[in-house]
N, C-alpha and C. Protein backbone atom coordinates (compact mmCIF):
# COMPACT_ATOMS: atom_id res chain seq x y z
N UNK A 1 -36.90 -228.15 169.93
CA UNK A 1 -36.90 -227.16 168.85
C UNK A 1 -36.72 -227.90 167.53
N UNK A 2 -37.50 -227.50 165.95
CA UNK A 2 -37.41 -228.40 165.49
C UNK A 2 -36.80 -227.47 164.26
N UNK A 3 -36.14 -228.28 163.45
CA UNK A 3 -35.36 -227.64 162.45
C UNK A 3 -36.05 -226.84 161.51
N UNK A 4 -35.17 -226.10 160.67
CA UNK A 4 -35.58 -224.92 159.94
C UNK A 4 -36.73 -225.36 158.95
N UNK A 5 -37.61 -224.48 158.51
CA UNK A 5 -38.56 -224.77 157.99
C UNK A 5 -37.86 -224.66 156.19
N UNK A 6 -38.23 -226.01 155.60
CA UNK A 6 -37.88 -226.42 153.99
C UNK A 6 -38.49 -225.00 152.97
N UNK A 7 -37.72 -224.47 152.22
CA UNK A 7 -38.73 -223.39 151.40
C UNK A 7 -39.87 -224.11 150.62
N UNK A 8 -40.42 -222.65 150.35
CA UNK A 8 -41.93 -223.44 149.45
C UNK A 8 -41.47 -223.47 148.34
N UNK A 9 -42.11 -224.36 147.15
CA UNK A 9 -41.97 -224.84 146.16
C UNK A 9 -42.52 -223.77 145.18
N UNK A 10 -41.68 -222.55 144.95
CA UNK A 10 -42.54 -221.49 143.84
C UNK A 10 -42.63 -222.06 142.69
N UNK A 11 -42.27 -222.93 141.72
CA UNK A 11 -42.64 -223.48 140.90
C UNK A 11 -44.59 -224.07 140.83
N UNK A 12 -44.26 -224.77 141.99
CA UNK A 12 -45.73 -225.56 142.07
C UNK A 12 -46.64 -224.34 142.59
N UNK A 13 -46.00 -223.63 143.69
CA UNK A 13 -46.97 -221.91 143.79
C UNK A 13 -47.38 -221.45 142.45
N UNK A 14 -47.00 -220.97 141.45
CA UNK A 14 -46.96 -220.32 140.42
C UNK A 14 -47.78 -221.33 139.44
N UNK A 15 -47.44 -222.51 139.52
CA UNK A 15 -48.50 -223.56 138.83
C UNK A 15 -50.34 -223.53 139.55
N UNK A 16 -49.97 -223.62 140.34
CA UNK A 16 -51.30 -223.69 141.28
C UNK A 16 -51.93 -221.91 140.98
N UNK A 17 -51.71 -221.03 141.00
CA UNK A 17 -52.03 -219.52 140.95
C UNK A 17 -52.44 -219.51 139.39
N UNK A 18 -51.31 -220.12 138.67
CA UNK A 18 -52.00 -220.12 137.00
C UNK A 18 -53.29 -220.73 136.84
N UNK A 19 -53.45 -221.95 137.70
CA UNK A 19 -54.81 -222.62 137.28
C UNK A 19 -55.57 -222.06 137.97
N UNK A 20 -55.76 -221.43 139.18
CA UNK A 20 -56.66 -220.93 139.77
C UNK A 20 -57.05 -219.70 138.84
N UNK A 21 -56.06 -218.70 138.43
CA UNK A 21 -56.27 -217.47 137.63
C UNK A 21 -57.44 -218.06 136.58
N UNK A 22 -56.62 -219.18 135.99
CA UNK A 22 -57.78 -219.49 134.40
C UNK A 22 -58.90 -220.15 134.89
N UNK A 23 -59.42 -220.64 136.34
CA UNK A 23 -60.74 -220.96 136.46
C UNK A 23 -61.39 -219.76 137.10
N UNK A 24 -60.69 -218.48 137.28
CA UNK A 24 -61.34 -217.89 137.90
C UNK A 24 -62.02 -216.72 136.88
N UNK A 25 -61.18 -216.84 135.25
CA UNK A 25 -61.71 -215.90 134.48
C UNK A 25 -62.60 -216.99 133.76
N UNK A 26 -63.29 -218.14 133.99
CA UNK A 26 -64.69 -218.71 133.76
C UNK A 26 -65.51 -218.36 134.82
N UNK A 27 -65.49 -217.82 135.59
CA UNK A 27 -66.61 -217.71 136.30
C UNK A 27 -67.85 -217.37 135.42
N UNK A 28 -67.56 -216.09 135.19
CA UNK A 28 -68.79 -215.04 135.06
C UNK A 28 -69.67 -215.90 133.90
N UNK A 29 -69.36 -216.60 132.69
CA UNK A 29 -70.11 -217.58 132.48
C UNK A 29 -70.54 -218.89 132.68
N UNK A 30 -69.67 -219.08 133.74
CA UNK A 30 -70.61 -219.73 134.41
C UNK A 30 -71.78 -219.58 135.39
N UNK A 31 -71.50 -217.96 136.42
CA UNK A 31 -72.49 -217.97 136.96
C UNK A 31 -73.82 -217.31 135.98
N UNK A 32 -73.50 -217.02 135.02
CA UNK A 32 -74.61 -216.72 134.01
C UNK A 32 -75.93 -217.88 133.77
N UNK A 33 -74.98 -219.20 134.06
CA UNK A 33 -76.10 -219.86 133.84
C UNK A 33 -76.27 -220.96 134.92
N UNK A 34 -75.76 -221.01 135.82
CA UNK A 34 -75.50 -221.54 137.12
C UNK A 34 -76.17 -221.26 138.54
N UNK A 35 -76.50 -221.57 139.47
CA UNK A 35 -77.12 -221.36 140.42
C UNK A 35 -76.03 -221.14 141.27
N UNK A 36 -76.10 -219.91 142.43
CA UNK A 36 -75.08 -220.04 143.53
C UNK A 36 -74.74 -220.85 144.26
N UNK A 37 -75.77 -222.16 144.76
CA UNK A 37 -75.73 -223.12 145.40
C UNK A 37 -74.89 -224.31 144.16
N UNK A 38 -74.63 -224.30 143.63
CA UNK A 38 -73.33 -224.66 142.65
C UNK A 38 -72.48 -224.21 142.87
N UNK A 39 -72.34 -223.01 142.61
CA UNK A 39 -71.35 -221.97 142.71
C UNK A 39 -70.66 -222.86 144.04
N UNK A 40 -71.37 -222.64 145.03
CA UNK A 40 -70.87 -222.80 146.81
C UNK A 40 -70.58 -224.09 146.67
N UNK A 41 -70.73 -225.37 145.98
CA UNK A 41 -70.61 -226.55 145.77
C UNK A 41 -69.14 -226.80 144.82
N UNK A 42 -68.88 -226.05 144.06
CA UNK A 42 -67.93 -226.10 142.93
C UNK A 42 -66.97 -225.41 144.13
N UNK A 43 -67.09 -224.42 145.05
CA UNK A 43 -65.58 -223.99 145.75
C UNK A 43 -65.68 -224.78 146.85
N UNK A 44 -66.55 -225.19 147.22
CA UNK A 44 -66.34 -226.01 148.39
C UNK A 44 -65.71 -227.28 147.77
N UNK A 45 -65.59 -228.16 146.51
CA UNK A 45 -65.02 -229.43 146.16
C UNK A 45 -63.49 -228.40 145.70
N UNK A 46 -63.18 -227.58 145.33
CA UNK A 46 -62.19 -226.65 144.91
C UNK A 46 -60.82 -226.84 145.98
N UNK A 47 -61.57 -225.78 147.26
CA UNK A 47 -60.93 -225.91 148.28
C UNK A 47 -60.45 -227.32 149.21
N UNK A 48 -61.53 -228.44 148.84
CA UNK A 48 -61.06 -229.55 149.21
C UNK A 48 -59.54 -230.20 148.19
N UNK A 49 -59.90 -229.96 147.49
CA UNK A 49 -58.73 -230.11 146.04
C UNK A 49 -57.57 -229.56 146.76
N UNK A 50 -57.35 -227.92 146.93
CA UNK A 50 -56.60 -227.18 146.89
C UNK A 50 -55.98 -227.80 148.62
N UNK A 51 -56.70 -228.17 149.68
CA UNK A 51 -56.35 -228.55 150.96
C UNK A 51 -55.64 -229.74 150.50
N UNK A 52 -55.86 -230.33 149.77
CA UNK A 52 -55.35 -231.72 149.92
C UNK A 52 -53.91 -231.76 149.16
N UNK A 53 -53.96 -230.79 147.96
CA UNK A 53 -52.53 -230.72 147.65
C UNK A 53 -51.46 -230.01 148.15
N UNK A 54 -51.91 -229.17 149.31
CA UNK A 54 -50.75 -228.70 150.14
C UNK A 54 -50.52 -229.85 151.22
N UNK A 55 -51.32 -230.53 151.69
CA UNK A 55 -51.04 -231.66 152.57
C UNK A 55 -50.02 -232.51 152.24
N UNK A 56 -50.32 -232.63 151.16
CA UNK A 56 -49.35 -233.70 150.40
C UNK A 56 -48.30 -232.99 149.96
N UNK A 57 -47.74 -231.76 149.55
CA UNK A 57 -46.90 -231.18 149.23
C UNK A 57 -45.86 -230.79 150.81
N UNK A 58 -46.84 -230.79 151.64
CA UNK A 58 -46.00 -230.87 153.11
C UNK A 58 -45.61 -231.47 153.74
N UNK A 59 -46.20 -233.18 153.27
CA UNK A 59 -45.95 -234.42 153.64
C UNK A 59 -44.50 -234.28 152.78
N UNK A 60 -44.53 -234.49 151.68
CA UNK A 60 -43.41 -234.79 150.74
C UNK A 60 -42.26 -233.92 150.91
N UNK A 61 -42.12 -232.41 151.63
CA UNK A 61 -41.48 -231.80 151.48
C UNK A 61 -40.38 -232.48 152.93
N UNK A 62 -40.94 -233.37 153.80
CA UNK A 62 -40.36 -233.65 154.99
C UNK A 62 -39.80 -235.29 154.53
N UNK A 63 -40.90 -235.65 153.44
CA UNK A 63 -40.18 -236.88 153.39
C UNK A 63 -38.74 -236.60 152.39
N UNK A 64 -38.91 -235.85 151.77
CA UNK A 64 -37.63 -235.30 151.06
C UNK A 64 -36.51 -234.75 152.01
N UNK A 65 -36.70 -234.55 152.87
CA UNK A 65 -35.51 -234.32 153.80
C UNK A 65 -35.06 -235.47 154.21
N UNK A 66 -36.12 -236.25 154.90
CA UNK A 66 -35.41 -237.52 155.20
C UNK A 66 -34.85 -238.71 154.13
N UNK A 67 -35.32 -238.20 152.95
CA UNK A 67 -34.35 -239.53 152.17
C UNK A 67 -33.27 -238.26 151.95
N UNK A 68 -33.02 -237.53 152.00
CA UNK A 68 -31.93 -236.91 151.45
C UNK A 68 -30.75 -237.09 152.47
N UNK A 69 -31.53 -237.40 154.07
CA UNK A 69 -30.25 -237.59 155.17
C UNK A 69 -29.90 -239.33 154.87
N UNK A 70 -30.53 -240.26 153.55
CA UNK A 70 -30.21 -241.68 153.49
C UNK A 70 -28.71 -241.37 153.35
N UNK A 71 -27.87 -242.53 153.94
CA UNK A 71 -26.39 -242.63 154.00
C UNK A 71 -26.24 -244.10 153.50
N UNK A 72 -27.03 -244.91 153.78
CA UNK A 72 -26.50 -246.45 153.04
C UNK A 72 -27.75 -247.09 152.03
N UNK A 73 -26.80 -247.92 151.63
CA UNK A 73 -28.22 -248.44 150.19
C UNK A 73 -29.36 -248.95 151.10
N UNK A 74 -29.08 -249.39 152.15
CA UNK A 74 -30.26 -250.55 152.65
C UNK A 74 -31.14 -249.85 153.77
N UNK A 75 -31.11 -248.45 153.22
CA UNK A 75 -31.92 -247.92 154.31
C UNK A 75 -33.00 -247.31 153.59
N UNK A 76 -34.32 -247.79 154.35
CA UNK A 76 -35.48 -247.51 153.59
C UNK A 76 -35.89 -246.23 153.22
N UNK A 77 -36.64 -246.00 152.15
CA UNK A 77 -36.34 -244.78 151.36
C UNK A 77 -38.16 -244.17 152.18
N UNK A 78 -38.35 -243.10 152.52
CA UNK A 78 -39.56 -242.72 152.64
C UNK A 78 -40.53 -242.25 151.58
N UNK A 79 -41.69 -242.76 151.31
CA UNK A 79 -42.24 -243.00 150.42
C UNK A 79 -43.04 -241.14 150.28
N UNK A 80 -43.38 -240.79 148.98
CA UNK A 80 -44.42 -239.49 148.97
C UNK A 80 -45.91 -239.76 148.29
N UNK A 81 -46.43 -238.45 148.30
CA UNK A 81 -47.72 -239.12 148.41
C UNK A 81 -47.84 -238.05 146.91
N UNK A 82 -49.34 -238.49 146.15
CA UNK A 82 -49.10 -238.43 144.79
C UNK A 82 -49.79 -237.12 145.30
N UNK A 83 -49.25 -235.60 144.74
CA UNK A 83 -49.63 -234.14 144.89
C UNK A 83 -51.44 -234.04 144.40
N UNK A 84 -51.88 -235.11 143.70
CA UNK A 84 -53.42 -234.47 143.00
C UNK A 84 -53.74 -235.30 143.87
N UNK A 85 -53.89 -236.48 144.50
CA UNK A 85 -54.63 -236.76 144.99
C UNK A 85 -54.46 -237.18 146.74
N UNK A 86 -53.55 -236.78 147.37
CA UNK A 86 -53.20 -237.34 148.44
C UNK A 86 -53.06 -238.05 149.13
N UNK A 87 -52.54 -239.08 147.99
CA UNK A 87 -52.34 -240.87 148.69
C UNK A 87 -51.14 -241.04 148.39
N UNK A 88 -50.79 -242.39 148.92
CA UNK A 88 -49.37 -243.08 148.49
C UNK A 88 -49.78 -243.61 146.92
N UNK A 89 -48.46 -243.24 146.69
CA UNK A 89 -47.95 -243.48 145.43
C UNK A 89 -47.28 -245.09 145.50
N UNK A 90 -48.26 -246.08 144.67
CA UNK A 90 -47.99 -247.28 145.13
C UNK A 90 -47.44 -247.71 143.72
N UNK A 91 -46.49 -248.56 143.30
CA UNK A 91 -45.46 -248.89 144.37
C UNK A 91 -44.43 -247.94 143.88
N UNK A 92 -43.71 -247.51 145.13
CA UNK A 92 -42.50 -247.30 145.16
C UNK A 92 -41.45 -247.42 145.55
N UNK A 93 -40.37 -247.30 144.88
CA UNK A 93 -39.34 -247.71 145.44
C UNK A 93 -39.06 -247.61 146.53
N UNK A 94 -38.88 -249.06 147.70
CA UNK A 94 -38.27 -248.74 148.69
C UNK A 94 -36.78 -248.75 149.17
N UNK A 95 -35.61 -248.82 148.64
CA UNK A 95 -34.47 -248.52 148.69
C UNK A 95 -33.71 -247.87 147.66
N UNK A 96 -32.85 -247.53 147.64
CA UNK A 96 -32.39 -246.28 146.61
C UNK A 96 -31.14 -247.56 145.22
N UNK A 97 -31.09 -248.91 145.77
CA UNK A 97 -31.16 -249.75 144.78
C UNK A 97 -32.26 -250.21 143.85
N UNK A 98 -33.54 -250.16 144.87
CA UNK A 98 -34.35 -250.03 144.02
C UNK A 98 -34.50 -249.30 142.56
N UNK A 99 -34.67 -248.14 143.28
CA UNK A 99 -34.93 -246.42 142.45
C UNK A 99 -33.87 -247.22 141.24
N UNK A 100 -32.65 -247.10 141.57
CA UNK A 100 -31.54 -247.39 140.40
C UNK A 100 -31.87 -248.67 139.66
N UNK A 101 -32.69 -249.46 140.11
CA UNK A 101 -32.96 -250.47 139.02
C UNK A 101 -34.62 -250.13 138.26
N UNK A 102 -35.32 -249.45 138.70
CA UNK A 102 -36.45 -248.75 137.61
C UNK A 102 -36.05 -248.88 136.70
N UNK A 103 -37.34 -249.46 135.69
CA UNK A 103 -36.79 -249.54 134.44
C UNK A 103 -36.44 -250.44 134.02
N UNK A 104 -35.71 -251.37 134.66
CA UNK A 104 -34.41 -252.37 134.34
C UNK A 104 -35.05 -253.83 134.89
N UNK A 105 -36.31 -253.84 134.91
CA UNK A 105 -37.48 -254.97 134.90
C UNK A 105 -37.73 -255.03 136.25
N UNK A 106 -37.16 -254.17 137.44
CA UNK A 106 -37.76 -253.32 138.86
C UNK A 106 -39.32 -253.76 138.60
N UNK A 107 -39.61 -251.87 137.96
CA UNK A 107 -40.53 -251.70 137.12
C UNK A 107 -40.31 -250.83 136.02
N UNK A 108 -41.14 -250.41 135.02
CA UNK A 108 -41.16 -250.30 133.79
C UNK A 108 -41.18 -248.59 133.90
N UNK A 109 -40.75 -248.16 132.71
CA UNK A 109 -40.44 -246.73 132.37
C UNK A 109 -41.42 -245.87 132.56
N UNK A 110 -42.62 -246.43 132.77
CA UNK A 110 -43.87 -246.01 132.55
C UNK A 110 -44.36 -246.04 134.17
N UNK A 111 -43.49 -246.68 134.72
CA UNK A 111 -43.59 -246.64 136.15
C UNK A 111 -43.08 -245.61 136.66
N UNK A 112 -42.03 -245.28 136.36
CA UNK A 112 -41.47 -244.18 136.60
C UNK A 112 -41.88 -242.63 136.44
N UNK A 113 -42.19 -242.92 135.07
CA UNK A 113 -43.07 -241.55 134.45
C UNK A 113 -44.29 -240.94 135.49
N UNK A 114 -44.94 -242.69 135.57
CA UNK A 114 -46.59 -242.32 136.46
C UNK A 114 -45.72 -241.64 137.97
N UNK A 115 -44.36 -242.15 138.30
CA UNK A 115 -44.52 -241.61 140.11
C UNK A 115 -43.76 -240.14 139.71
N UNK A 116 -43.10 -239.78 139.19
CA UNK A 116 -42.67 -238.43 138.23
C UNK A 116 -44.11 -237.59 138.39
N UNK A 117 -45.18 -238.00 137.29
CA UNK A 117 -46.32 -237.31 137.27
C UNK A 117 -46.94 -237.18 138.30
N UNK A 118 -46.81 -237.94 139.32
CA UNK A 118 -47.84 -237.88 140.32
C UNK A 118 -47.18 -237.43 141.90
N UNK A 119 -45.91 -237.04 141.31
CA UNK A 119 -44.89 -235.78 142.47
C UNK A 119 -45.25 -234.28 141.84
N UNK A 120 -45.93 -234.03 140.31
CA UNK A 120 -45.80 -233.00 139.44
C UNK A 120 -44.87 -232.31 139.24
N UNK A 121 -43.98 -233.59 138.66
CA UNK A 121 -42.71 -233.85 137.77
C UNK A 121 -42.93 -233.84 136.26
N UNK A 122 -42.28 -233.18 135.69
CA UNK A 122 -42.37 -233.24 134.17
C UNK A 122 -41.77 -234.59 133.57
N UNK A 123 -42.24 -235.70 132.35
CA UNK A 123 -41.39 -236.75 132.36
C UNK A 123 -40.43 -236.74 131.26
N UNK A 124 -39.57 -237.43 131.08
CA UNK A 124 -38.62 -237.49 130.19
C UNK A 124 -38.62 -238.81 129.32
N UNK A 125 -37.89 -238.88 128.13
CA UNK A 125 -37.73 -240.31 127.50
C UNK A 125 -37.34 -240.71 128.03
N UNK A 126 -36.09 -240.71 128.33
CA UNK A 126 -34.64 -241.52 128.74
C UNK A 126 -34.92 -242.20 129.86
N UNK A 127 -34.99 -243.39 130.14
CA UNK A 127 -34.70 -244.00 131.55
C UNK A 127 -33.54 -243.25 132.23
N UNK A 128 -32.52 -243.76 132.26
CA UNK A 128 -31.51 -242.90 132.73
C UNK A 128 -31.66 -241.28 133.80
N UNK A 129 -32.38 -240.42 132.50
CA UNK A 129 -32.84 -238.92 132.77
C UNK A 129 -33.99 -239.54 133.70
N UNK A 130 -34.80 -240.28 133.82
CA UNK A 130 -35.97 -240.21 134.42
C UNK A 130 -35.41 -240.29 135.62
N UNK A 131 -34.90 -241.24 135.96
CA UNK A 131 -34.07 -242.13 137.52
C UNK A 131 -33.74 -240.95 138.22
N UNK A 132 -33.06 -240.21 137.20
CA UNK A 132 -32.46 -239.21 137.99
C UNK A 132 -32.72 -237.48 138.47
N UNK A 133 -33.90 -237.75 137.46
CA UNK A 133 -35.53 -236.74 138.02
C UNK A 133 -35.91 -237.49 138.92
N UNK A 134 -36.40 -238.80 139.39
CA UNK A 134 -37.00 -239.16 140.68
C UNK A 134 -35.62 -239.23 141.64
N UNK A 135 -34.82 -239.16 141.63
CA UNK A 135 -33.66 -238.96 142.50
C UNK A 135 -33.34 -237.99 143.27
N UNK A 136 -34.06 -236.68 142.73
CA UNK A 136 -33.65 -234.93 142.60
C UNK A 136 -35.42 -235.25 143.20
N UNK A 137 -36.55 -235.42 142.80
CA UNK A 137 -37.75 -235.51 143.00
C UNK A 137 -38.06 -235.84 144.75
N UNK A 138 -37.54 -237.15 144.97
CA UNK A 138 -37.57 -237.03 145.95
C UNK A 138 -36.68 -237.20 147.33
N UNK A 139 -35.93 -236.31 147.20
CA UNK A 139 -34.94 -235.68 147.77
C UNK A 139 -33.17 -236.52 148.50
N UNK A 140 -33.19 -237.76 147.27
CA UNK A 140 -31.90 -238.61 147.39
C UNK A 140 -31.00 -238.12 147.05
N UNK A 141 -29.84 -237.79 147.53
CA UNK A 141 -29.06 -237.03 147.59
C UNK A 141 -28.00 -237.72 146.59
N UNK A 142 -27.69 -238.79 147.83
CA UNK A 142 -26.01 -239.46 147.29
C UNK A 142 -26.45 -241.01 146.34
N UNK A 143 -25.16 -241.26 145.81
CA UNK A 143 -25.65 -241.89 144.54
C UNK A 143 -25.04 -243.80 145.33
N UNK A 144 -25.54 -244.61 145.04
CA UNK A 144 -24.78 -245.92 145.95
C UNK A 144 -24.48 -247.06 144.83
């Protein structure tokens, strides 16, 4: 039997429903000047879009459980995969000393920002604030 199922992410629901809403009130000019066999081409690359970011949002939602059960620094952190496109997010931190040295010539602030953006994380100035958006991001609990 396998443990309780993680809630869904209504934030990223409600993000995803907004953009769908505003491509869906372009249609009508587009099919004005568009062929249906477009049409069927534009939802068929759509739905591939839309499949691939729940994949990855379901991948991440399990790897967030398991770094959140991390208990010591030297235990490897499970990596997530970037929400737009459904790959690993390279590089990332693999221990949660890592994560805490981002920034601090690890890698660069901008490193941080890009794996932030590519969880569809909002980014921040502050190193500091950032660390600790990817901390909360992907699901590290305790601090070492």
């Amino acid at each position: 039997m396998s443990g309780p199922t993680p809630p869904p992410d209504f934030p990223v629901i409600a993000q995803a429903l907004s953009a769908v809403s505003e491509q869906v009130d372009r249609l009508p000019s587009y099919l004005a000047g568009n062929s249906i066999a477009e049409l069927l081409a534009f939802l068929t690359d759509f739905r591939r879009e839309v499949t691939g970011e729940m994949r990855a949002e379901r991948y991440n939602n399990v790897a967030r459980i398991e770094n959140s059960r991390v208990l010591h620094s030297e235990t490897p952190l499970v990596s997530l995969l970037d929400v737009r496109t459904n790959e690993a997010i390279i590089p990332f931190p693999r221990t949660p000393p890592e994560l805490d040295r981002l920034g601090l010539g690890y890698l660069h602030s901008s490193d941080l920002t890009r794996i932030l953006t590519a969880l569809g994380q909002p980014a921040l100035r502050q190193v500091d604030a950032l660390r600790q958006r990817l901390r909360s991001a992907i699901g590290l609990v305790q601090k070492f």
